[in-house]
PDB file of N, CA and C in Angstrom:
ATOM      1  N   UNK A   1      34.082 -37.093 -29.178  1.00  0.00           N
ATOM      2  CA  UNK A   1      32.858 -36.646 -29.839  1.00  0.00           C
ATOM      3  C   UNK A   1      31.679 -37.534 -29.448  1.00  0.00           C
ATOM      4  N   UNK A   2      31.921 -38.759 -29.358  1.00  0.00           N
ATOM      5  CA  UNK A   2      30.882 -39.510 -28.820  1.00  0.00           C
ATOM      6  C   UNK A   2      30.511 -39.887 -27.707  1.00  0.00           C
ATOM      7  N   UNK A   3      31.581 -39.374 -26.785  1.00  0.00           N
ATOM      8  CA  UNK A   3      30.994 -39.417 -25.365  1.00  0.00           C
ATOM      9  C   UNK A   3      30.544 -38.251 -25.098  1.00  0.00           C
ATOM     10  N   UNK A   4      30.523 -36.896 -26.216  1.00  0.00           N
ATOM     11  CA  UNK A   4      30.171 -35.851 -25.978  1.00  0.00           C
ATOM     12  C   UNK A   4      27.942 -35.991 -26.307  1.00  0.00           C
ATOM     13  N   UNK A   5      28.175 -36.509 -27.336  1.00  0.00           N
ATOM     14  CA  UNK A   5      27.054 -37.126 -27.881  1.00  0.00           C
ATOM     15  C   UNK A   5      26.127 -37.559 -26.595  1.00  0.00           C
ATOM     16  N   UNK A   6      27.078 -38.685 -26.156  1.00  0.00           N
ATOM     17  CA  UNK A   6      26.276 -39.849 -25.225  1.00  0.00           C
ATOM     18  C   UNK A   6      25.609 -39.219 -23.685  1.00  0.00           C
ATOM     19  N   UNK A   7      26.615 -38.208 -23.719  1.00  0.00           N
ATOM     20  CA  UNK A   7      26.556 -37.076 -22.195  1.00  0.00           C
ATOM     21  C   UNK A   7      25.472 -36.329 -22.321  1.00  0.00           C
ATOM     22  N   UNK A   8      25.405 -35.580 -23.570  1.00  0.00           N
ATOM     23  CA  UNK A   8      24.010 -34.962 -23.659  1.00  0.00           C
ATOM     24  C   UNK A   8      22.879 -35.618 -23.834  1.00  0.00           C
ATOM     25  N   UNK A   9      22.657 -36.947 -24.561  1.00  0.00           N
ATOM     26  CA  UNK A   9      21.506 -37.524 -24.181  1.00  0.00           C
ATOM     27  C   UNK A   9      21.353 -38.096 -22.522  1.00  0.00           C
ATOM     28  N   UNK A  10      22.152 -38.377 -22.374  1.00  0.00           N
ATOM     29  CA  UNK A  10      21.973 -39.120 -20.643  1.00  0.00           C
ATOM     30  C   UNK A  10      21.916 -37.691 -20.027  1.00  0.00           C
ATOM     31  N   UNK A  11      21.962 -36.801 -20.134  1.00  0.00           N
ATOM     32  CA  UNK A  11      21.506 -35.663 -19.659  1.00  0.00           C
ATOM     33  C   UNK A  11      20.192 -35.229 -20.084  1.00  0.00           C
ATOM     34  N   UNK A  12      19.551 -34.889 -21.083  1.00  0.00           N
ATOM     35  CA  UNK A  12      18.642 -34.734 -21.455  1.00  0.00           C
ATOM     36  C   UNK A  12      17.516 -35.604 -20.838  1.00  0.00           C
ATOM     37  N   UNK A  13      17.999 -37.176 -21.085  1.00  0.00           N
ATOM     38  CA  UNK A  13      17.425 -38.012 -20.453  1.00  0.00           C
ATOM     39  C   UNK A  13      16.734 -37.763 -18.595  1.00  0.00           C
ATOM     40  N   UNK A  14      17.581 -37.678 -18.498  1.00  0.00           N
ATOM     41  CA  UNK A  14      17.669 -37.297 -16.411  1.00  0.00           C
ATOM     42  C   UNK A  14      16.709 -35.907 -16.132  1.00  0.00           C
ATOM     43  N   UNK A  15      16.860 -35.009 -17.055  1.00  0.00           N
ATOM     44  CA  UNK A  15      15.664 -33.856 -17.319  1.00  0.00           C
ATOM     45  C   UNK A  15      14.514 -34.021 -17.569  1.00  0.00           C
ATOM     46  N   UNK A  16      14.549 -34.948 -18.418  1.00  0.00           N
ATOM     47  CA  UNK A  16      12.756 -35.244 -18.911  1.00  0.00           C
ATOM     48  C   UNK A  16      12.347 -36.385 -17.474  1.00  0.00           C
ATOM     49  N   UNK A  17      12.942 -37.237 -17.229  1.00  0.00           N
ATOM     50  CA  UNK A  17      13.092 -38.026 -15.907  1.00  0.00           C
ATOM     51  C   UNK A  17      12.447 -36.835 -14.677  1.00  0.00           C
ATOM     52  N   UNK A  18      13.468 -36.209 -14.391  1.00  0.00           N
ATOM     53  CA  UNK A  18      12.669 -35.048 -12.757  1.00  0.00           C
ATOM     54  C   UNK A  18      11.818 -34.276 -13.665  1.00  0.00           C
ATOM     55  N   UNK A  19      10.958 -34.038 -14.880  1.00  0.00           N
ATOM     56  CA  UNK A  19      10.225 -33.659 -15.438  1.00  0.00           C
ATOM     57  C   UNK A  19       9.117 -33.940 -14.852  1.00  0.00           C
ATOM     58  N   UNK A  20       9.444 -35.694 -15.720  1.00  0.00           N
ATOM     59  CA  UNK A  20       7.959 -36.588 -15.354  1.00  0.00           C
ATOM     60  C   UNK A  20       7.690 -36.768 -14.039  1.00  0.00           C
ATOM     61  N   UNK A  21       8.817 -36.647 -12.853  1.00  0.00           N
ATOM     62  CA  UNK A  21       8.293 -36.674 -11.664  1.00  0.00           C
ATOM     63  C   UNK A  21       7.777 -35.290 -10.900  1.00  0.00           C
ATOM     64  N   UNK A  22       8.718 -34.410 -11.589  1.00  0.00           N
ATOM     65  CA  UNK A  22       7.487 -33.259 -10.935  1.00  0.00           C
ATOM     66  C   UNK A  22       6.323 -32.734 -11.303  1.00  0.00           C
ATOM     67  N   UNK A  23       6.057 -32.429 -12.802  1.00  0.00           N
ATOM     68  CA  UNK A  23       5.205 -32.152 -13.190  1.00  0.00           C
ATOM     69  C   UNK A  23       4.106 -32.972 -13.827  1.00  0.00           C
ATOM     70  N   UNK A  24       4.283 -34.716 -13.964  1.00  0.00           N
ATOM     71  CA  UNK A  24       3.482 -35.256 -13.641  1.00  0.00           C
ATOM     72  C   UNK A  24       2.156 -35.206 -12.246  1.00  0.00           C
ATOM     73  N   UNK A  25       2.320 -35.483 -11.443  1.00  0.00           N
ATOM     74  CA  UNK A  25       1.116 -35.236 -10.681  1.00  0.00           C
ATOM     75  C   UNK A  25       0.845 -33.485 -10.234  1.00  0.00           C
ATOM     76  N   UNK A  26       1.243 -32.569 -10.867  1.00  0.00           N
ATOM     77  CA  UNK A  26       0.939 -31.098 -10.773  1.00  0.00           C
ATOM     78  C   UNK A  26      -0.288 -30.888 -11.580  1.00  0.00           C
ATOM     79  N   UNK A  27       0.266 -31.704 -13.387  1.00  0.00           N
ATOM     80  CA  UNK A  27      -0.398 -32.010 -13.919  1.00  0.00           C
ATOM     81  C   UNK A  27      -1.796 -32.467 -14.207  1.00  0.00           C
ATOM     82  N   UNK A  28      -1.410 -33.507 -13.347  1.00  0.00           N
ATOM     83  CA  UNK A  28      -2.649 -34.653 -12.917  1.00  0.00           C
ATOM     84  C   UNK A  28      -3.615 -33.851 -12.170  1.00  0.00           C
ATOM     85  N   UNK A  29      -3.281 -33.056 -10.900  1.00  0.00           N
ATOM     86  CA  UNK A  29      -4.135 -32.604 -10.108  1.00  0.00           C
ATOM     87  C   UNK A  29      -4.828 -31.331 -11.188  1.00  0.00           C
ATOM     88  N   UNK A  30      -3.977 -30.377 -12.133  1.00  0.00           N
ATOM     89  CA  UNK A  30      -4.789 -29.589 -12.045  1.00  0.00           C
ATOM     90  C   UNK A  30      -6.223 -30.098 -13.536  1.00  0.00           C
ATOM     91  N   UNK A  31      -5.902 -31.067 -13.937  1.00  0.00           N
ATOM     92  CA  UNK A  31      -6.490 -31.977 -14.517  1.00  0.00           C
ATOM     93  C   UNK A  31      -7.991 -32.114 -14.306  1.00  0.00           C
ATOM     94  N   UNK A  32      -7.794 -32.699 -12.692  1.00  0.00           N
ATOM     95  CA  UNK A  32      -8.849 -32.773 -11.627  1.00  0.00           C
ATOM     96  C   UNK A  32      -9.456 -31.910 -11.370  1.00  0.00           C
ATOM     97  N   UNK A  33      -8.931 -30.682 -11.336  1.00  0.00           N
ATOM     98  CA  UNK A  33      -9.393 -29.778 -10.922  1.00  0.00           C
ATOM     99  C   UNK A  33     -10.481 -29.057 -12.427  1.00  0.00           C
ATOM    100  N   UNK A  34      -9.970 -29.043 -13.420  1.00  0.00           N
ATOM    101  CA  UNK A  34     -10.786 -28.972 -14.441  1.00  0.00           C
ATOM    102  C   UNK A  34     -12.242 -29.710 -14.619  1.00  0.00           C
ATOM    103  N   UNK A  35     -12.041 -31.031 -14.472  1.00  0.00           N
ATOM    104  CA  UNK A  35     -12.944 -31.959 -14.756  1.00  0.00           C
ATOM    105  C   UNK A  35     -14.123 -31.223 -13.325  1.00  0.00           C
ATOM    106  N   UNK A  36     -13.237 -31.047 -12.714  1.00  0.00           N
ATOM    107  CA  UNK A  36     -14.216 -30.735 -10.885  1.00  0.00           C
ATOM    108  C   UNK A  36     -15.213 -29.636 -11.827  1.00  0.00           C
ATOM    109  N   UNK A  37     -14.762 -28.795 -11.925  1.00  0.00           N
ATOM    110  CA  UNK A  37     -15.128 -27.191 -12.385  1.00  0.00           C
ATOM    111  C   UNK A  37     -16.516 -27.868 -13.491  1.00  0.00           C
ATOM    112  N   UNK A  38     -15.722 -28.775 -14.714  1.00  0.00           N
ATOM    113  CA  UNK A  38     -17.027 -28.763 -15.890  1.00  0.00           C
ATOM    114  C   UNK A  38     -18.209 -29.770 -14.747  1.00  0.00           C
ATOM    115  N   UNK A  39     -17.915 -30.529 -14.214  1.00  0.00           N
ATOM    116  CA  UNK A  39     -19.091 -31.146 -13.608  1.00  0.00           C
ATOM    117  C   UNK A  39     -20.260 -30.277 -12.441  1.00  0.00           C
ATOM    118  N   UNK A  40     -19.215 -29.350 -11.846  1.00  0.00           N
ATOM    119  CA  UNK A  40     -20.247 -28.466 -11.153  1.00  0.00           C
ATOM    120  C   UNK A  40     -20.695 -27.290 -12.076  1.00  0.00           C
ATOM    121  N   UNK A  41     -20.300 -27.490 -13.375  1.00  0.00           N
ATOM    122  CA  UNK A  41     -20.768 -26.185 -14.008  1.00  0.00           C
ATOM    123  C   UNK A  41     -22.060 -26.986 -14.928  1.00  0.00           C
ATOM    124  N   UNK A  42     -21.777 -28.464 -15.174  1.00  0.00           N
ATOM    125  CA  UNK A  42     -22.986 -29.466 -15.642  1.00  0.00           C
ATOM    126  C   UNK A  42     -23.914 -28.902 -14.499  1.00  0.00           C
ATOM    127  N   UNK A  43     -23.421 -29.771 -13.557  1.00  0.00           N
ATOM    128  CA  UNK A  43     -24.832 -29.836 -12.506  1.00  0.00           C
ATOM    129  C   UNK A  43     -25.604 -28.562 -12.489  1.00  0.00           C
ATOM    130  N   UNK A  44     -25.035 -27.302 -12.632  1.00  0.00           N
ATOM    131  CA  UNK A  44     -25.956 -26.395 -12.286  1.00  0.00           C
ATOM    132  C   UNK A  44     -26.536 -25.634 -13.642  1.00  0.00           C
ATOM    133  N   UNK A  45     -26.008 -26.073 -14.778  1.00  0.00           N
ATOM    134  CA  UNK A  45     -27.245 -26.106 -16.116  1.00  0.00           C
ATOM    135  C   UNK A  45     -28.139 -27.294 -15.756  1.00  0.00           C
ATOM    136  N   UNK A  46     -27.938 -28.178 -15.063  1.00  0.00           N
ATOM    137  CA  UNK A  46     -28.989 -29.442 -15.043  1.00  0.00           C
ATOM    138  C   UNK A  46     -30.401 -28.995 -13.887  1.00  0.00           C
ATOM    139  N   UNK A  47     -29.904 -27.838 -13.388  1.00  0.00           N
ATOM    140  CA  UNK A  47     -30.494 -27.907 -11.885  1.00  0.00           C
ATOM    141  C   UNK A  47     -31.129 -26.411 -12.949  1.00  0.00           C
ATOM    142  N   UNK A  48     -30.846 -25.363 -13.272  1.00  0.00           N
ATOM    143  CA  UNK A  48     -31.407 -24.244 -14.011  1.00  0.00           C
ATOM    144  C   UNK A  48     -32.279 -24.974 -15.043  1.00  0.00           C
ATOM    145  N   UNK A  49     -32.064 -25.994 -15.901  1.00  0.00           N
ATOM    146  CA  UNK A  49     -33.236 -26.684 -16.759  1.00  0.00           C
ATOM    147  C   UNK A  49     -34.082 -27.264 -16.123  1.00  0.00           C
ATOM    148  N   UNK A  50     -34.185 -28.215 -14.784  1.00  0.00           N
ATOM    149  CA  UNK A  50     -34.967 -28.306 -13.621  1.00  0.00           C
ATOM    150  C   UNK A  50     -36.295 -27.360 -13.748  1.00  0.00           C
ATOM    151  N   UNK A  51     -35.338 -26.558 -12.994  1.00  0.00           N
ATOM    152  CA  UNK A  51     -36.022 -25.407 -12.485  1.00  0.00           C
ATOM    153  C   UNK A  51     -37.160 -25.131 -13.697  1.00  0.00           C
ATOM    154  N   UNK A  52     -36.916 -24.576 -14.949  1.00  0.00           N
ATOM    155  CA  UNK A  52     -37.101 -24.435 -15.826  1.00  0.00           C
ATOM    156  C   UNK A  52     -38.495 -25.086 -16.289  1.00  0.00           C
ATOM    157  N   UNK A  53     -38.376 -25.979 -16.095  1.00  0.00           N
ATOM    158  CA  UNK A  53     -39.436 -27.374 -16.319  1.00  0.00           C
ATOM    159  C   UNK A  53     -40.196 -27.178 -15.526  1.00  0.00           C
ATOM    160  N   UNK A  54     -39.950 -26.730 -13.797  1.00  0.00           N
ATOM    161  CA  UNK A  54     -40.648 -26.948 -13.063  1.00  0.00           C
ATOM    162  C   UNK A  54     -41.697 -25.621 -13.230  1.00  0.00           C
ATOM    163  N   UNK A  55     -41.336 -24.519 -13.673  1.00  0.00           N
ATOM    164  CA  UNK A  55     -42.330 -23.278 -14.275  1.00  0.00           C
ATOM    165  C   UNK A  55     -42.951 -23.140 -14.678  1.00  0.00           C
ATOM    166  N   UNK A  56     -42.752 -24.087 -15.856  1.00  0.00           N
ATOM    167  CA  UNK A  56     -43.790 -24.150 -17.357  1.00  0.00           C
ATOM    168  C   UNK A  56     -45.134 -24.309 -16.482  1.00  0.00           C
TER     169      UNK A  56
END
């Protein structure tokens, strides 16, 4: 019973393990890729309020 115990955590274990290695940096990148998106979506409210200013 308790090596039945001990098997499924050291299993479980080894899962979350190739977890963190695969879907860690999948993660990470699409992360990046978010942050990419809100900063070019900043810049171009910054560049339309520009503009904006420059009308008045």
């Amino acid at each position: 019973m308790l090596m039945a115990v001990y098997g499924a955590i050291v299993s479980i274990a080894s899962l979350l393990d190739l977890g963190v290695k695969y879907l860690g940096p999948l993660l990470a990148d699409t992360n990046k890729q978010v942050l990419e998106i809100h900063e070019s979506v900043f810049r171009q409210e910054l560049e339309m309020r520009s503009l904006g200013e420059q009308m008045k």
